[in-house]
C-alpha atoms as a PDB file:
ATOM      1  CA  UNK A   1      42.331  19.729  21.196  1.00  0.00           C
ATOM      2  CA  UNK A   2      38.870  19.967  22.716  1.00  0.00           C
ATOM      3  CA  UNK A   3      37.494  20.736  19.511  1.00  0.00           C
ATOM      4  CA  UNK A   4      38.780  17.327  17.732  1.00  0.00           C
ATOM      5  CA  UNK A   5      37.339  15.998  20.825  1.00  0.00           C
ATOM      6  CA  UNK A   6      33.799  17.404  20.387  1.00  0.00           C
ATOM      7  CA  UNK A   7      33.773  17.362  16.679  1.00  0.00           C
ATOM      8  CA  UNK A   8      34.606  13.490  17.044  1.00  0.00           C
ATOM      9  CA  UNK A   9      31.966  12.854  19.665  1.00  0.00           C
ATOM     10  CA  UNK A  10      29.559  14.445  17.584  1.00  0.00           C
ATOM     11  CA  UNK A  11      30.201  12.177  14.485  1.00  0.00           C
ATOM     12  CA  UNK A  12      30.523   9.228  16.428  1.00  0.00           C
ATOM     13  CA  UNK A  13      26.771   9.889  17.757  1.00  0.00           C
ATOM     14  CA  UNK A  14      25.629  10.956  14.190  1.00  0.00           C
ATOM     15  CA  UNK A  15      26.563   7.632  12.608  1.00  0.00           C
ATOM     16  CA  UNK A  16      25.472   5.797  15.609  1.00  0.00           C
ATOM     17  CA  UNK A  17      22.063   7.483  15.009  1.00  0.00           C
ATOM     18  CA  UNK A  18      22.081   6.501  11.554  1.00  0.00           C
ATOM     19  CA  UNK A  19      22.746   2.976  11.701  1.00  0.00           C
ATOM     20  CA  UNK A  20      19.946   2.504  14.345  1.00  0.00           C
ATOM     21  CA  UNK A  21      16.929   4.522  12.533  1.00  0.00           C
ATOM     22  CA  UNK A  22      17.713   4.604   8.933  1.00  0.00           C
ATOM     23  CA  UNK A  23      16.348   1.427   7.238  1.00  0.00           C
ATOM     24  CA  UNK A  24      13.646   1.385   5.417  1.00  0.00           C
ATOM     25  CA  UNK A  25      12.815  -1.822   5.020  1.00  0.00           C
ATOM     26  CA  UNK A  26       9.730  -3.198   6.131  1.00  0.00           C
ATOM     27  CA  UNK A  27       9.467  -6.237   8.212  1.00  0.00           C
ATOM     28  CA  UNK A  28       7.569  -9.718   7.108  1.00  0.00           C
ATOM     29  CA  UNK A  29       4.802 -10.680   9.093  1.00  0.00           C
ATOM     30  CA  UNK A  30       6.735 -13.459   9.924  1.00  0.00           C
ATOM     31  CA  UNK A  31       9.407 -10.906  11.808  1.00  0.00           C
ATOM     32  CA  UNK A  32       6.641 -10.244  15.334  1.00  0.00           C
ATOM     33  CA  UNK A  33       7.323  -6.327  13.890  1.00  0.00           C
ATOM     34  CA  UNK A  34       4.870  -4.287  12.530  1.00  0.00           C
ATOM     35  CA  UNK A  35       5.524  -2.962   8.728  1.00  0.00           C
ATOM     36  CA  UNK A  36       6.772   0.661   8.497  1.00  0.00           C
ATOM     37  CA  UNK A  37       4.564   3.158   6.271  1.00  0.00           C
ATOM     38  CA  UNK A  38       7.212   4.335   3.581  1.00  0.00           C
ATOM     39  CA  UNK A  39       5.862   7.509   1.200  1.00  0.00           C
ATOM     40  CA  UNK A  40       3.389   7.035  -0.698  1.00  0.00           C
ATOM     41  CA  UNK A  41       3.602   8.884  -4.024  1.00  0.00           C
ATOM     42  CA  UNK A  42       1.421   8.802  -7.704  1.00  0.00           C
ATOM     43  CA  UNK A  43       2.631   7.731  -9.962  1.00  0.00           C
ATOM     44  CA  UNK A  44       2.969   9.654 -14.083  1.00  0.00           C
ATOM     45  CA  UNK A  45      -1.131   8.178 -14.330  1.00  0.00           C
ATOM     46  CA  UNK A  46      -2.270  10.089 -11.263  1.00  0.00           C
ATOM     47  CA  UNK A  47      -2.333   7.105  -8.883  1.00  0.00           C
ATOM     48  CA  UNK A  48      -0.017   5.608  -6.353  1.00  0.00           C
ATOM     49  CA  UNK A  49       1.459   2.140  -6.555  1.00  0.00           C
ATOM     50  CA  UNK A  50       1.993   0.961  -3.490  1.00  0.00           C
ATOM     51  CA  UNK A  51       3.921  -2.339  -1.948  1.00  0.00           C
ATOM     52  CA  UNK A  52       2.410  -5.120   0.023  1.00  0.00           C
ATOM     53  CA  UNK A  53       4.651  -4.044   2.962  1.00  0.00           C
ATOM     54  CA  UNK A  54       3.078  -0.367   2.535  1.00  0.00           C
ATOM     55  CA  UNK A  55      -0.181  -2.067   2.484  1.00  0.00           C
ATOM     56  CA  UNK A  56       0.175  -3.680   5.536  1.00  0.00           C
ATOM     57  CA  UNK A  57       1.281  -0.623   7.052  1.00  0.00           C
ATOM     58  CA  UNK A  58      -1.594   1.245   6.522  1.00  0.00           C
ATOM     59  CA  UNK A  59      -3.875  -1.607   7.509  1.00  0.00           C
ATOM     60  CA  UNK A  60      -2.863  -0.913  10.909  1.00  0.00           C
ATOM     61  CA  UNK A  61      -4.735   2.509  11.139  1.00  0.00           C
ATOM     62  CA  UNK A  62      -7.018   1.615   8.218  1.00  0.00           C
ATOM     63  CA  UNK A  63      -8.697   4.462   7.217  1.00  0.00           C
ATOM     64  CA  UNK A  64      -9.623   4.300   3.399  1.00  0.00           C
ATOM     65  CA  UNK A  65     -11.823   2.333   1.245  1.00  0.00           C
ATOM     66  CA  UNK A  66      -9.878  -1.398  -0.018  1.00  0.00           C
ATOM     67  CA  UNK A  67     -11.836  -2.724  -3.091  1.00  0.00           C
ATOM     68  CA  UNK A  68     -11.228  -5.994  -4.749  1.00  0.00           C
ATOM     69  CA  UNK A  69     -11.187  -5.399  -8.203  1.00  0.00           C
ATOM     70  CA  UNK A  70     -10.210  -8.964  -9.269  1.00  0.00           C
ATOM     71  CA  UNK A  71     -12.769 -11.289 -11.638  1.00  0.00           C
ATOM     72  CA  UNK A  72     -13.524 -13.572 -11.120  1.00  0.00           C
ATOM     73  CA  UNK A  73     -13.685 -14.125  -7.336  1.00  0.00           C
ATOM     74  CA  UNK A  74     -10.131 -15.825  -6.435  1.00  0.00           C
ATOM     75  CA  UNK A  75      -9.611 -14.477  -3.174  1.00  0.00           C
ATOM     76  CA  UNK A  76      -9.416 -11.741  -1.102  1.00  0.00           C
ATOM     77  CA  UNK A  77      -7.178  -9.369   1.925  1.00  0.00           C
ATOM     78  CA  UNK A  78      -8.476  -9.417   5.049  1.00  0.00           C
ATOM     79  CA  UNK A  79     -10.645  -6.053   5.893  1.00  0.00           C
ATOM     80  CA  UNK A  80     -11.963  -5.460   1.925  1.00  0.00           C
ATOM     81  CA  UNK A  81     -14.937  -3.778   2.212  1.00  0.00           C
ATOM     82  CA  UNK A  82     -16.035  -3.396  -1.415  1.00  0.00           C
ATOM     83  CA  UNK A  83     -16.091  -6.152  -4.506  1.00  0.00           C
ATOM     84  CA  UNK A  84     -16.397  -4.440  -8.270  1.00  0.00           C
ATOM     85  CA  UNK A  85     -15.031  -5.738 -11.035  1.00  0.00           C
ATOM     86  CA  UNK A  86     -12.417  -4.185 -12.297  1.00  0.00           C
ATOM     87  CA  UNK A  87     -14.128  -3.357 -16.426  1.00  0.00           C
ATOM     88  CA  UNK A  88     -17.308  -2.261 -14.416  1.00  0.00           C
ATOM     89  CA  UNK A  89     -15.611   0.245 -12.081  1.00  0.00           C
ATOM     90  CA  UNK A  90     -17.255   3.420 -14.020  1.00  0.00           C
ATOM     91  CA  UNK A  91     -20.377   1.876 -13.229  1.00  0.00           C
ATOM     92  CA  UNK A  92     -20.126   1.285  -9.341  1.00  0.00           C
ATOM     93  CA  UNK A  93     -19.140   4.887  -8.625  1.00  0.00           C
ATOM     94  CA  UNK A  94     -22.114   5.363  -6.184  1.00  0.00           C
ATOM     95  CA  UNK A  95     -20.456   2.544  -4.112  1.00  0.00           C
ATOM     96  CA  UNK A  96     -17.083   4.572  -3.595  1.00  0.00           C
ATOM     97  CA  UNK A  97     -16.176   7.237  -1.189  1.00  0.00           C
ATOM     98  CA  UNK A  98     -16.063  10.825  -2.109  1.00  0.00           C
ATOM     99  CA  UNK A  99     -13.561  11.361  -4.963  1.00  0.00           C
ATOM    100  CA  UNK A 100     -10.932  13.131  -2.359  1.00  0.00           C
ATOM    101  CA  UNK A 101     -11.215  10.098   0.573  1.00  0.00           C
ATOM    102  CA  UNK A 102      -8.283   7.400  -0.092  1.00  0.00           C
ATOM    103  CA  UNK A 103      -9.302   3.762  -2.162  1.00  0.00           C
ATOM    104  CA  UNK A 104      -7.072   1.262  -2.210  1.00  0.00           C
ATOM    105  CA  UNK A 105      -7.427  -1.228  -5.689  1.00  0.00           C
ATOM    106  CA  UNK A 106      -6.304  -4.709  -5.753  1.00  0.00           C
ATOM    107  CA  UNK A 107      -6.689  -7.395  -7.833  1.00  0.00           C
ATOM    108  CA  UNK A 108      -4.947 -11.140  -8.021  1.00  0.00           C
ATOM    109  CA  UNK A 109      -1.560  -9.801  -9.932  1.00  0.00           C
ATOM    110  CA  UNK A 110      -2.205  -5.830 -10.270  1.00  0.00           C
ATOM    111  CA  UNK A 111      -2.933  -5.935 -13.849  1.00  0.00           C
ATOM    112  CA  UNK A 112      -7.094  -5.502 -13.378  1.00  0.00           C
ATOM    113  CA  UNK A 113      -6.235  -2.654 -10.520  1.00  0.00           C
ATOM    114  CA  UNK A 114      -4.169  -0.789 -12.599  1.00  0.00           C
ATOM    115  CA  UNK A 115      -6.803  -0.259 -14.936  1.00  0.00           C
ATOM    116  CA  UNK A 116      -9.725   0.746 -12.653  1.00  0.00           C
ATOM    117  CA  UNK A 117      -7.204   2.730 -11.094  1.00  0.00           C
ATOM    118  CA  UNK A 118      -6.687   4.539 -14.035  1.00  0.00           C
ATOM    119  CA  UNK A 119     -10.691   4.701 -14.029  1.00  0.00           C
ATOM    120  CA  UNK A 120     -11.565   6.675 -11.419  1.00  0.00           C
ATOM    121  CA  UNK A 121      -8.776   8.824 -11.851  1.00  0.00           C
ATOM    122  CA  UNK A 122      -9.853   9.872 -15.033  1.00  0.00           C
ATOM    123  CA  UNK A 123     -13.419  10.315 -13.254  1.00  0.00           C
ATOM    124  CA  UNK A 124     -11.924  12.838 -10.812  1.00  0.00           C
ATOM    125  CA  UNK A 125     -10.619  10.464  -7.814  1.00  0.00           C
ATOM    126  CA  UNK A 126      -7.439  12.081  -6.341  1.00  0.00           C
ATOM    127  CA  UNK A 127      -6.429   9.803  -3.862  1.00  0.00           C
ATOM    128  CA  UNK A 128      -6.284   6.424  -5.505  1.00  0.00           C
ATOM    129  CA  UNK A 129      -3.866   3.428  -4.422  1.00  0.00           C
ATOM    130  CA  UNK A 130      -3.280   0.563  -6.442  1.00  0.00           C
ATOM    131  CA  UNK A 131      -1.414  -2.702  -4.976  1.00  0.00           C
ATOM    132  CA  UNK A 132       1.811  -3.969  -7.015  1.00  0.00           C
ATOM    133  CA  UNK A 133       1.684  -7.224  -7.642  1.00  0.00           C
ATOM    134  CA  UNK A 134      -2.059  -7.915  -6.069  1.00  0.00           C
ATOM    135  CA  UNK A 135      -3.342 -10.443  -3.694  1.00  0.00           C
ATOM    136  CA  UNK A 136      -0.644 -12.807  -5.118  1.00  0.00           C
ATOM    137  CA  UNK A 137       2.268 -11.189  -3.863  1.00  0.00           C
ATOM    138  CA  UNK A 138       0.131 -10.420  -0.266  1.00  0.00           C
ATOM    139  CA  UNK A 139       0.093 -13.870   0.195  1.00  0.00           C
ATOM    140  CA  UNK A 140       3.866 -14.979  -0.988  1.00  0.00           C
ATOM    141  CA  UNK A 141       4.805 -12.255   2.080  1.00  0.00           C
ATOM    142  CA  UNK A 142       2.835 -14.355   4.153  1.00  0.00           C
ATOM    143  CA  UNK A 143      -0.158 -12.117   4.666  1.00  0.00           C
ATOM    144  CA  UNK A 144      -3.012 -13.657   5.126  1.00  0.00           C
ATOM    145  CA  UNK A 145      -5.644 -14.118   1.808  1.00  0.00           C
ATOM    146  CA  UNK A 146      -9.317 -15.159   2.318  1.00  0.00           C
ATOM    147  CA  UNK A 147     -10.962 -17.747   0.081  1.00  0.00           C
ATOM    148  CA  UNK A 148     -14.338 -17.726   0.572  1.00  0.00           C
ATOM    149  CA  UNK A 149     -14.885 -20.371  -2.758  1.00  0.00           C
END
């Protein structure tokens, strides 16, 4: 009988445990909580996609290079260190970290990133980040989006 009892005190805590840490969601801005880094991983193309809640995540300890790749100027995140366009990317490769330090592509909808992303992979970058859905869907979260126009 002390068995059942342990055995059932052990479950009890298990699913307890679960329902507190599990989620994965990330919260809006909008929430006061900060957004949770999920995995990153690349994609078949050699690059990651990542979400604006991922994003934001990694904002908080930014340590990687976030280039604007949108033309022409509509906007841009907060901290973006670098502007190239996006069909000029090849040509601005003195401009970028080394190919193994992490770059972050965005552009308004994440049509222009995805193809400098697939750029620099092809020129050897290993550690490249593009954002789905762009500065557009940063802002519909309720991020904030500089317009310096």
């Amino acid at each position: 009988m002390k068995r059942f009892a342990w055995a059932g005190g052990l479950l009890f805590l298990a699913l307890v445990a679960a329902a507190c840490g599990g989620a994965n969601a990330s919260p809006s801005p909008e929430s006061g909580a900060g957004p949770v880094v999920q995995e990153i991983v690349k994609n078949a193309d050699g690059y990651a996609d990542i979400s604006v809640n991922q994003l934001a995540g990694l904002m908080q300890n930014k340590d990687f290079a976030l280039v604007n790749v949108h033309v022409p100027y509509e906007g841009e995140i907060p901290q973006t260190d670098l502007f190239i366009p996006f069909d000029e990317i090849q040509n601005h490769l003195d401009q970028l970290p080394d190919k193994g330090a992490p770059i972050v592509l965005y552009c308004r909808s994440g049509s222009m990133s995805e193809t400098a992303a697939q750029a620099l992979v092809k020129a050897g970058y290993t550690d490249v980040m593009e954002l789905d859905g762009g500065f557009s869907a940063w802002k519909t979260a309720g991020y904030e989006l500089i317009d310096k126009r």
